[in-house]
Protein backbone atom coordinates (compact mmCIF):
# COMPACT_ATOMS: atom_id res chain seq x y z
CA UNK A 1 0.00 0.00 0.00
CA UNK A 2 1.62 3.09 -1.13
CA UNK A 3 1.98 6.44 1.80
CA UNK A 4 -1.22 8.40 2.10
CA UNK A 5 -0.02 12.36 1.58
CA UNK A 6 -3.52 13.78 1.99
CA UNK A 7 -6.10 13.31 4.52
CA UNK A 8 -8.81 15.36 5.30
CA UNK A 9 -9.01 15.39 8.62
CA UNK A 10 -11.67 16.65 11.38
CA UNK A 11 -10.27 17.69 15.36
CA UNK A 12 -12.57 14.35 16.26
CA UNK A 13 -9.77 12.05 14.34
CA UNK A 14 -7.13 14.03 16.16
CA UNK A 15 -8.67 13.28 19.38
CA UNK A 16 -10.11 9.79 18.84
CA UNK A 17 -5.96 8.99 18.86
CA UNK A 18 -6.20 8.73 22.49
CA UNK A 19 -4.24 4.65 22.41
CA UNK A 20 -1.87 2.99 21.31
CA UNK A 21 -3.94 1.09 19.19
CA UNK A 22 -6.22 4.41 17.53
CA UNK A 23 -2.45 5.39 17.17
CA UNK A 24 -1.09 2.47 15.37
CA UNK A 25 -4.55 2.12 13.10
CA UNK A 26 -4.21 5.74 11.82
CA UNK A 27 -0.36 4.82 10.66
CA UNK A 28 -1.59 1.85 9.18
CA UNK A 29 -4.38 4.16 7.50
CA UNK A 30 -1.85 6.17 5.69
CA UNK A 31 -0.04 3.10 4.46
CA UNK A 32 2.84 2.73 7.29
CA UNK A 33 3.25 -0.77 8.70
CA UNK A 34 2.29 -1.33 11.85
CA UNK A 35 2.39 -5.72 12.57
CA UNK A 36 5.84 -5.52 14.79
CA UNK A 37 5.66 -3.05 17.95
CA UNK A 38 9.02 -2.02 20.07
CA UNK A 39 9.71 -0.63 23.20
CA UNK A 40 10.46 2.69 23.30
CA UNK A 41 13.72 3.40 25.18
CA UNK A 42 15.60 6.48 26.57
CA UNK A 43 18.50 4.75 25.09
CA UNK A 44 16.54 4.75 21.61
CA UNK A 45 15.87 8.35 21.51
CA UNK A 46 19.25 9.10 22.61
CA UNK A 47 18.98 10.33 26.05
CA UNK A 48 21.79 9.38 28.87
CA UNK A 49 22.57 9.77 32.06
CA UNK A 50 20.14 11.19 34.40
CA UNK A 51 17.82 12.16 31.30
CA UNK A 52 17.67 8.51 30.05
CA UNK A 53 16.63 7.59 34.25
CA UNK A 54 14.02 9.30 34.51
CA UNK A 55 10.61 8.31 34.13
C-alpha cells in the first residue's frame, strides 16, 4: 500500500488517537506498517545519564 499524503481530517480524528492502538490504526491508514511493535527506550531516543533515568 503506497503512503497516504492527503487526509482530510476533522479535530474528532485528532482526538479519537487517544491509544496505542487508535495510534497504530491511523499509521496503518496512511499506508505505514504497523504488525511488529518495540519498546520505546531512553537509550533509543538518545537520552543518557540522568535524562535517560528518569521516568
Amino acid at each position: 500500500m503506497p503512503y497516504v499524503a492527503d487526509m482530510d481530517l476533522s479535530s474528532a480524528d485528532v482526538g479519537a488517537l487517544s491509544s496505542v492502538g487508535a495510534q497504530a490504526g491511523f499509521l496503518a491508514k496512511l499506508g505505514y506498517p504497523t504488525g511488529c511493535r518495540k519498546e520505546l527506550t531512553a537509550l533509543a531516543l538518545g537520552l543518557k545519564g540522568d535524562t535517560g533515568q528518569a521516568r
